[in-house]
N, C-alpha and C. Protein backbone atom coordinates (compact mmCIF):
# COMPACT_ATOMS: atom_id res chain seq x y z
N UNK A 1 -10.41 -2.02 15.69
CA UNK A 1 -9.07 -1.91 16.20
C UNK A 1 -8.93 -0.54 16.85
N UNK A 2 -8.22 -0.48 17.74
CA UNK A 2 -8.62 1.13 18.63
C UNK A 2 -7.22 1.11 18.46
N UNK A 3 -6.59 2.61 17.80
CA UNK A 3 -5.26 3.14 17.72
C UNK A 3 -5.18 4.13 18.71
N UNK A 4 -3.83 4.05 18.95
CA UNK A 4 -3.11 5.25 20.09
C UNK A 4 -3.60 6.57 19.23
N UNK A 5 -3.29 7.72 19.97
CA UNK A 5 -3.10 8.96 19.43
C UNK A 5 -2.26 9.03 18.46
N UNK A 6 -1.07 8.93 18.86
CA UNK A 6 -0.37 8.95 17.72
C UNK A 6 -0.53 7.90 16.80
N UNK A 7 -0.94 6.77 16.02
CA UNK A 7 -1.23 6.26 15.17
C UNK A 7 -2.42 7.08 14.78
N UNK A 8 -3.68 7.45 15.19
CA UNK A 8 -4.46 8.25 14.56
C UNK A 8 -3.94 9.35 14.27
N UNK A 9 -3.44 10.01 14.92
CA UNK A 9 -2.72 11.79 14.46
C UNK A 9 -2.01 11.22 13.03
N UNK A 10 -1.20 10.41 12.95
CA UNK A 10 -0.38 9.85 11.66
C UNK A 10 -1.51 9.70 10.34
N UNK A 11 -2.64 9.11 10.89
CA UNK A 11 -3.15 8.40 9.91
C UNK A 11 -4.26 9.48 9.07
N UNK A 12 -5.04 10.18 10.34
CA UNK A 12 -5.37 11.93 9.89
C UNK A 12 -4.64 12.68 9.54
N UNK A 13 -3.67 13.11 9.42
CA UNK A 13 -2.32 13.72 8.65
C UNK A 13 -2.26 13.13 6.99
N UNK A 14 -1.99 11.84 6.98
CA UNK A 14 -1.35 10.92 5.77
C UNK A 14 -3.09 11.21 5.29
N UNK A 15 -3.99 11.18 5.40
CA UNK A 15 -5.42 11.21 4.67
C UNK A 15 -5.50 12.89 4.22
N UNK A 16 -5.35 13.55 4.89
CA UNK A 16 -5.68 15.26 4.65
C UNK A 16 -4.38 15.39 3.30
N UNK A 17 -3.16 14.85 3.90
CA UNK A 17 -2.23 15.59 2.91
C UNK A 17 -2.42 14.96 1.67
N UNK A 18 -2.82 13.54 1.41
CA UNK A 18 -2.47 12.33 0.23
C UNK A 18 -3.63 12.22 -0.27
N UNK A 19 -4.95 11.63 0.32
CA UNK A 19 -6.13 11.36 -0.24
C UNK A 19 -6.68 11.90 -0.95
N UNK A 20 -7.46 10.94 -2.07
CA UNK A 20 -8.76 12.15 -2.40
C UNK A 20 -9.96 12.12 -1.43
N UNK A 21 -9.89 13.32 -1.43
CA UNK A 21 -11.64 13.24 -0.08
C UNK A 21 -12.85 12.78 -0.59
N UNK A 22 -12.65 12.94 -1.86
CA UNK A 22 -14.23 12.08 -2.57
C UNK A 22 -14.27 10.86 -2.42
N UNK A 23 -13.24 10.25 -2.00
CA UNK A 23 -12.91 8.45 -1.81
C UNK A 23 -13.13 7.61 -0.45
N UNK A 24 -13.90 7.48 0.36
CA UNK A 24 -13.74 7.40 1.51
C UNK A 24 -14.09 5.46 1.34
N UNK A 25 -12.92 5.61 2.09
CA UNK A 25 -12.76 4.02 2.27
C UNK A 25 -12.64 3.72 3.89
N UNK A 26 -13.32 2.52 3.89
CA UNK A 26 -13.57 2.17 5.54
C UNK A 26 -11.66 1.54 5.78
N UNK A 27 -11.04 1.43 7.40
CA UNK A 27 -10.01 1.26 7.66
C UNK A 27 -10.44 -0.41 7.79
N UNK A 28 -9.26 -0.87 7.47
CA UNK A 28 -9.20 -2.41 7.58
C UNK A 28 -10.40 -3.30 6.69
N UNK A 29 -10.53 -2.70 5.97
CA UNK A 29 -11.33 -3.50 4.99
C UNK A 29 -11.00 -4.38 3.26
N UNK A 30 -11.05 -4.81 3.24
CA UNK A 30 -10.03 -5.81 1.79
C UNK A 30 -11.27 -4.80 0.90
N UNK A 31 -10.83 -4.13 -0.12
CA UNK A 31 -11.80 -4.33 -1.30
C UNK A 31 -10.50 -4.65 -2.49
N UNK A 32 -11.35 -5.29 -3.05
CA UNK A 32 -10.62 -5.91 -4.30
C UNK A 32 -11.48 -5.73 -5.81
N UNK A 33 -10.55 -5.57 -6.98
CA UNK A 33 -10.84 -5.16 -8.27
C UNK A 33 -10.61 -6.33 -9.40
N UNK A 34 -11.85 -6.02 -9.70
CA UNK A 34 -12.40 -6.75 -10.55
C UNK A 34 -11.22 -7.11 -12.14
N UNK A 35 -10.88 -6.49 -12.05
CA UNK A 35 -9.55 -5.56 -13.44
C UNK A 35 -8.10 -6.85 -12.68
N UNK A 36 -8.06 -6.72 -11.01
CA UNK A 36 -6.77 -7.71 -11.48
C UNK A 36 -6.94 -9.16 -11.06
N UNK A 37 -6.09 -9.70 -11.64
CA UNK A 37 -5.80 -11.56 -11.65
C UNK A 37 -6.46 -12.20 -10.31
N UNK A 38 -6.67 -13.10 -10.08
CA UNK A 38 -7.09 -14.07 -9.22
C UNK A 38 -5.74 -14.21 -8.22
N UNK A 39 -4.79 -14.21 -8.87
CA UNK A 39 -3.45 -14.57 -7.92
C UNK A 39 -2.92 -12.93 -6.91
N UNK A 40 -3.48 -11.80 -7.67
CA UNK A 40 -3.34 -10.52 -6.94
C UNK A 40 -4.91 -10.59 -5.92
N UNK A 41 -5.37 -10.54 -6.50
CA UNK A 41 -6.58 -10.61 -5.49
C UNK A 41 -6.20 -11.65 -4.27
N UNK A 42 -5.61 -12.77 -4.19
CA UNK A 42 -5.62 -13.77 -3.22
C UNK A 42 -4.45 -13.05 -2.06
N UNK A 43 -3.54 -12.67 -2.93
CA UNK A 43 -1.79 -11.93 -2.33
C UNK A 43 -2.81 -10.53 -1.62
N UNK A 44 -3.40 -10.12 -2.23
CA UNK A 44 -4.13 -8.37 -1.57
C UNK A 44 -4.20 -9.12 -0.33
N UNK A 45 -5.46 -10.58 -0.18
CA UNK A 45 -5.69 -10.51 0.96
C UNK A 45 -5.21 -11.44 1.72
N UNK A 46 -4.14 -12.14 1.32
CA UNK A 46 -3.10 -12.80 2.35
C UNK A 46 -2.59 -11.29 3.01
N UNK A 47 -2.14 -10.51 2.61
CA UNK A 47 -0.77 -9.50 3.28
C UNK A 47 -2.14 -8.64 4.31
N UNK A 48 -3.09 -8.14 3.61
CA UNK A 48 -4.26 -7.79 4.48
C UNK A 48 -4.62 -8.48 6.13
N UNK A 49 -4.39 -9.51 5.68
CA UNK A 49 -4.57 -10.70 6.58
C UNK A 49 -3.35 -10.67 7.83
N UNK A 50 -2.00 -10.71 7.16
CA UNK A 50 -1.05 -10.82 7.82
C UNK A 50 -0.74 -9.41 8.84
N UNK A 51 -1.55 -7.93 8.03
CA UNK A 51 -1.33 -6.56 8.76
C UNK A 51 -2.09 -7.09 9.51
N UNK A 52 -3.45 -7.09 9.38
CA UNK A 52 -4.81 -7.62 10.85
C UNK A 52 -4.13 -7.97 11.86
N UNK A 53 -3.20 -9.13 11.67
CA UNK A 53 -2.81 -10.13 12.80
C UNK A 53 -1.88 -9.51 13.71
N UNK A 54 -1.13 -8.32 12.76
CA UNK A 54 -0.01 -7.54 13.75
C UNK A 54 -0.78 -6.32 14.25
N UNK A 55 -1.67 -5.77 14.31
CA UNK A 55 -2.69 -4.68 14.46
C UNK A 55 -2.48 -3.72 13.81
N UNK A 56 -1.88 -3.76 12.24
CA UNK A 56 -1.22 -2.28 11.34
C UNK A 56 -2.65 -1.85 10.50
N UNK A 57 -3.23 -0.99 10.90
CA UNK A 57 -4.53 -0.47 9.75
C UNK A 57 -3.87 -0.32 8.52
N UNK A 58 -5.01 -0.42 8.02
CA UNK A 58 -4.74 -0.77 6.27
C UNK A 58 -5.75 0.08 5.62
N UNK A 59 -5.58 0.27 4.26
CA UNK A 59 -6.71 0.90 3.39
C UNK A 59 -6.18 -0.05 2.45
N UNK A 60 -7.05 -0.33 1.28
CA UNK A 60 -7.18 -0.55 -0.14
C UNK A 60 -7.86 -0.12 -0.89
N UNK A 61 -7.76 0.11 -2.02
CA UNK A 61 -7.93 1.05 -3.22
C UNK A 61 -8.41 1.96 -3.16
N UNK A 62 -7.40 3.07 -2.40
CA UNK A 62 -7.41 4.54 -1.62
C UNK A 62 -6.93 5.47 -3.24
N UNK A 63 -7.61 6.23 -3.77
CA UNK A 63 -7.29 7.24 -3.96
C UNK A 63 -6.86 8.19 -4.12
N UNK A 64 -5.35 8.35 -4.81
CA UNK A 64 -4.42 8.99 -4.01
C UNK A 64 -5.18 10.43 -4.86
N UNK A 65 -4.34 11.92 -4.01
CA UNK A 65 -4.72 13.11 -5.33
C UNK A 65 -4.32 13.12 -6.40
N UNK A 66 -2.81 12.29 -6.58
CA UNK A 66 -1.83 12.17 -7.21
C UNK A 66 -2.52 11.68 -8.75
N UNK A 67 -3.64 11.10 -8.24
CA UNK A 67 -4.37 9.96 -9.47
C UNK A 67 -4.04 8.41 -9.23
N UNK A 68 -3.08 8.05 -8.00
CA UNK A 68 -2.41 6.50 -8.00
C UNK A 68 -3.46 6.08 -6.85
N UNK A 69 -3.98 4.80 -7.28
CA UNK A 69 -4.27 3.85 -6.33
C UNK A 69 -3.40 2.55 -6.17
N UNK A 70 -2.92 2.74 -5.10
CA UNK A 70 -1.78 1.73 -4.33
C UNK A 70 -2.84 0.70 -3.91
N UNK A 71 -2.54 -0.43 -4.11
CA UNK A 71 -2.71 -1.81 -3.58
C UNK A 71 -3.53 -1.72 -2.19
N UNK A 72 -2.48 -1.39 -1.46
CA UNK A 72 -2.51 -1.07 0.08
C UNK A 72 -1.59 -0.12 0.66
N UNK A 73 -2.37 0.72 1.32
CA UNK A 73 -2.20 2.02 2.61
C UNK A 73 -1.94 1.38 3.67
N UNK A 74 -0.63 1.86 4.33
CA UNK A 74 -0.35 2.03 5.95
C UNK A 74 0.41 3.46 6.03
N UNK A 75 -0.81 3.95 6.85
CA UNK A 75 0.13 5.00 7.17
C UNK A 75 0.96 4.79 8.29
N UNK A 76 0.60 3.80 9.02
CA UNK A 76 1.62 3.97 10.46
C UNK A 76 2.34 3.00 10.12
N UNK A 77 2.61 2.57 9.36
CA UNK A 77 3.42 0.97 9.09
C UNK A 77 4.75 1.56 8.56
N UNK A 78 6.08 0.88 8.56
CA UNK A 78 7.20 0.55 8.12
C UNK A 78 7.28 1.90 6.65
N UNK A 79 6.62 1.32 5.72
CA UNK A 79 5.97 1.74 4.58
C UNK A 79 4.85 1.99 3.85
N UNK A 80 4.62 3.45 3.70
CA UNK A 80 3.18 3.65 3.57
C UNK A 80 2.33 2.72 2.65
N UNK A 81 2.82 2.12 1.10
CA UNK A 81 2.53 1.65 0.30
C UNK A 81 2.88 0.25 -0.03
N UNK A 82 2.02 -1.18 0.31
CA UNK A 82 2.38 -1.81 -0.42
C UNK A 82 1.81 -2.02 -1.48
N UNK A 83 2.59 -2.82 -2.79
CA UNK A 83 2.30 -2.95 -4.14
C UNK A 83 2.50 -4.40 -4.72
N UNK A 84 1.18 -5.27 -4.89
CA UNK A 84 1.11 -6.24 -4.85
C UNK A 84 1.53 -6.52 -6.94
N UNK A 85 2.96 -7.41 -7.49
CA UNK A 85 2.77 -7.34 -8.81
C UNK A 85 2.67 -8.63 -8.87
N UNK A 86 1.71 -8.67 -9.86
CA UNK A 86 1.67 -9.88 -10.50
C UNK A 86 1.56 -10.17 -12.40
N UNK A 87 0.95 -9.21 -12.87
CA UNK A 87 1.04 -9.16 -14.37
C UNK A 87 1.86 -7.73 -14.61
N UNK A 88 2.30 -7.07 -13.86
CA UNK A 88 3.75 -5.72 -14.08
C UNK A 88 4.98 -6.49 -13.12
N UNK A 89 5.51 -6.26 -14.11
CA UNK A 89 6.94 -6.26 -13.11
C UNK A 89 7.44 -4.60 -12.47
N UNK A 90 8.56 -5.19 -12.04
CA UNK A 90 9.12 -3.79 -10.88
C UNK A 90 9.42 -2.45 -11.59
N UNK A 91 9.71 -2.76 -12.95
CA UNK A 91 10.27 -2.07 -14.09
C UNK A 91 9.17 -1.38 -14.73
N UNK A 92 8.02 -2.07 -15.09
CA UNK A 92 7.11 -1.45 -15.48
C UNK A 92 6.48 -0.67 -14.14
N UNK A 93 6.04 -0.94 -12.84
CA UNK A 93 6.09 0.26 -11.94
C UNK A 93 6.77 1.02 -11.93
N UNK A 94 7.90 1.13 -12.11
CA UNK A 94 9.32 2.66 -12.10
C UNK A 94 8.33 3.36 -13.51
N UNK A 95 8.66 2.45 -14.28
CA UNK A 95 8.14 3.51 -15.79
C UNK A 95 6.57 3.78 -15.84
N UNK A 96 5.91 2.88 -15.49
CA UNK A 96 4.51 3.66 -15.62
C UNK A 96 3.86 4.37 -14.21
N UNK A 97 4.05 4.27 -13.12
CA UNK A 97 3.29 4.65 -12.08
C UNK A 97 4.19 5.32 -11.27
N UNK A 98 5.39 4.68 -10.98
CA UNK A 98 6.20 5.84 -9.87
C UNK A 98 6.45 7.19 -9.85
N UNK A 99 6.30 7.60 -11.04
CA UNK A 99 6.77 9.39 -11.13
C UNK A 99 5.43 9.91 -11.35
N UNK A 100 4.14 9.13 -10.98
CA UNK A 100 2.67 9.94 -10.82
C UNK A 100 3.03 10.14 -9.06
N UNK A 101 3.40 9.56 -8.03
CA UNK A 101 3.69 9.64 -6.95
C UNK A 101 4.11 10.97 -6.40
N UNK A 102 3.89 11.59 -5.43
CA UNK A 102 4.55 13.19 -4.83
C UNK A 102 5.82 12.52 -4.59
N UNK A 103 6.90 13.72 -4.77
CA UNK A 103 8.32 13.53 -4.67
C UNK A 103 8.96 12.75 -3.51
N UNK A 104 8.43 13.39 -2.12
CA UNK A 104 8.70 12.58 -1.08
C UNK A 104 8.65 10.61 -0.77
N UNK A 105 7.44 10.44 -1.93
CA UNK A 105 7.33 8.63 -1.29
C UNK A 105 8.18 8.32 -2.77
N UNK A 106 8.93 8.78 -3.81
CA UNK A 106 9.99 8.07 -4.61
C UNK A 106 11.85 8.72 -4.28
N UNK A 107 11.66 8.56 -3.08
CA UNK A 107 12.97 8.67 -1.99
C UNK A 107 13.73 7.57 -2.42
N UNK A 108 15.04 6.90 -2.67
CA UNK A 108 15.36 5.45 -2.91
C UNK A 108 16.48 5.80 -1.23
N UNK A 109 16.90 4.43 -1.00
CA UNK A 109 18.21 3.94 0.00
C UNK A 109 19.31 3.86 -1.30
N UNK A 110 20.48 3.76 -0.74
CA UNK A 110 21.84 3.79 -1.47
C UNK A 110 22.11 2.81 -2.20
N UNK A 111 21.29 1.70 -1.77
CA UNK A 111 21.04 0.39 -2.55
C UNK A 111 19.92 0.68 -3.94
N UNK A 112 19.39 1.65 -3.82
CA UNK A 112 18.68 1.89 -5.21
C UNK A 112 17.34 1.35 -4.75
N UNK A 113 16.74 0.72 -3.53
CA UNK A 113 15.33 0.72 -2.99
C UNK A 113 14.83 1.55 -2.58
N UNK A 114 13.30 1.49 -3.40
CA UNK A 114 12.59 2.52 -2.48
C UNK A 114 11.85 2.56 -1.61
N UNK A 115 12.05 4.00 -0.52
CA UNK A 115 12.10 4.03 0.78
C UNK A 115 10.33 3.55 1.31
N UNK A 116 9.38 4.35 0.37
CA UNK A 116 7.91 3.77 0.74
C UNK A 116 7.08 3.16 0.11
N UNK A 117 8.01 1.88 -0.57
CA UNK A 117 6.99 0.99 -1.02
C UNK A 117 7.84 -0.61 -0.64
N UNK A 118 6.31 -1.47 -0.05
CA UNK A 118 7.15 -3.01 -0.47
C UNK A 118 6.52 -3.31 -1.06
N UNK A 119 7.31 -4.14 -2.00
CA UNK A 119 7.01 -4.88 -3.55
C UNK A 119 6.33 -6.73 -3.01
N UNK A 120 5.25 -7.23 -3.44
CA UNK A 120 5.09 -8.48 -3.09
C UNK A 120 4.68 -8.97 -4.17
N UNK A 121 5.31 -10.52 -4.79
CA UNK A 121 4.67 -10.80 -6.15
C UNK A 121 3.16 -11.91 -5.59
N UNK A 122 2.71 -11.83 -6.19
CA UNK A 122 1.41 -12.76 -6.95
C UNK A 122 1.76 -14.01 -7.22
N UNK A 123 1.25 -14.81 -6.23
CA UNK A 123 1.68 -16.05 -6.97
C UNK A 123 3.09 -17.23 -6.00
N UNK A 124 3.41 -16.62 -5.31
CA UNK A 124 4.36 -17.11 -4.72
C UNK A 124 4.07 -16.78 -3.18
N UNK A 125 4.99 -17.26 -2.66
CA UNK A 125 4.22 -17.23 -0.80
C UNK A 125 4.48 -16.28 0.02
N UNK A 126 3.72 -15.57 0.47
CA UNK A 126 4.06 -14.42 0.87
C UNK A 126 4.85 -15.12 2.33
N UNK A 127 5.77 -13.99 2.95
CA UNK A 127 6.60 -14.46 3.76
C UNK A 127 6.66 -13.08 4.67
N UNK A 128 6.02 -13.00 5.99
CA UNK A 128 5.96 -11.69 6.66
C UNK A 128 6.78 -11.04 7.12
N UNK A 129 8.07 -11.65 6.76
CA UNK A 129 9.58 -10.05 6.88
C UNK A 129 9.41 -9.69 5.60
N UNK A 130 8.75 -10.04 4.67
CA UNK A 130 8.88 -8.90 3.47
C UNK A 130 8.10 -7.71 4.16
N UNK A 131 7.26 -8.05 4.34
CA UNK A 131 6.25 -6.39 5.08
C UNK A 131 6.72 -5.70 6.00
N UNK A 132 7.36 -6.13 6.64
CA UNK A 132 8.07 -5.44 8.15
C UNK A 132 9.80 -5.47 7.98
């Protein structure tokens, strides 16, 4: 996939400031873990599938410094993070993983959503205005 400047300037930026550098993961590639369900693994690579088709680069199981590995990386997308649940609910992300996150990506809207993550469950059909 060949990105503009500015999608690469974005995406070299979001890697220098967020990543761990010991982690190097190829762009647009599905890897998937052994650790979750059959129904997260299938959802990873439906939504994987669905970024490809719109041309949004992707990472999976990126590294953050933070210690968090997110589902899936876009840095140039809508939202940097999506978070595929299928055996946690939304509740157990707030309490176990969101406050490992740097301050900036647990931003909420006035509605109490937050600003850089979409939530997709496991198991049910993914539907591509959830991502965009």
């Amino acid at each position: 996939m060949k990105l503009s400047a500015t999608d690469q300037a974005t995406i070299n930026d979001f890697m220098r400031e967020y990543v761990d550098k010991s982690y190097n993961v190829p762009m647009n590639a599905v890897r998937l873990s052994s650790e979750h369900t059959d129904a997260h693994r299938r959802m990873i690579f439906e939504v994987c599938n669905a970024l490809l088709s719109h041309n949004i680069p992707f990472y999976t199981e990126v590294r953050l410094k933070c210690g968090c590995i997110p589902d899936i990386v876009c840095p140039t997308h809508i939202v940097p993070f999506i978070e595929v649940l299928s055996s946690e609910t939304m509740e157990m992300f707030e309490e176990l993983k969101l406050h490992k996150y740097p301050a900036e990506f647990r931003e909420r809207y006035s509605s109490g959503k937050l600003k850089s993550f979409a939530f997709i469950y496991a198991g049910k059909e993914l539907l591509e205005e959830m991502l965009f």
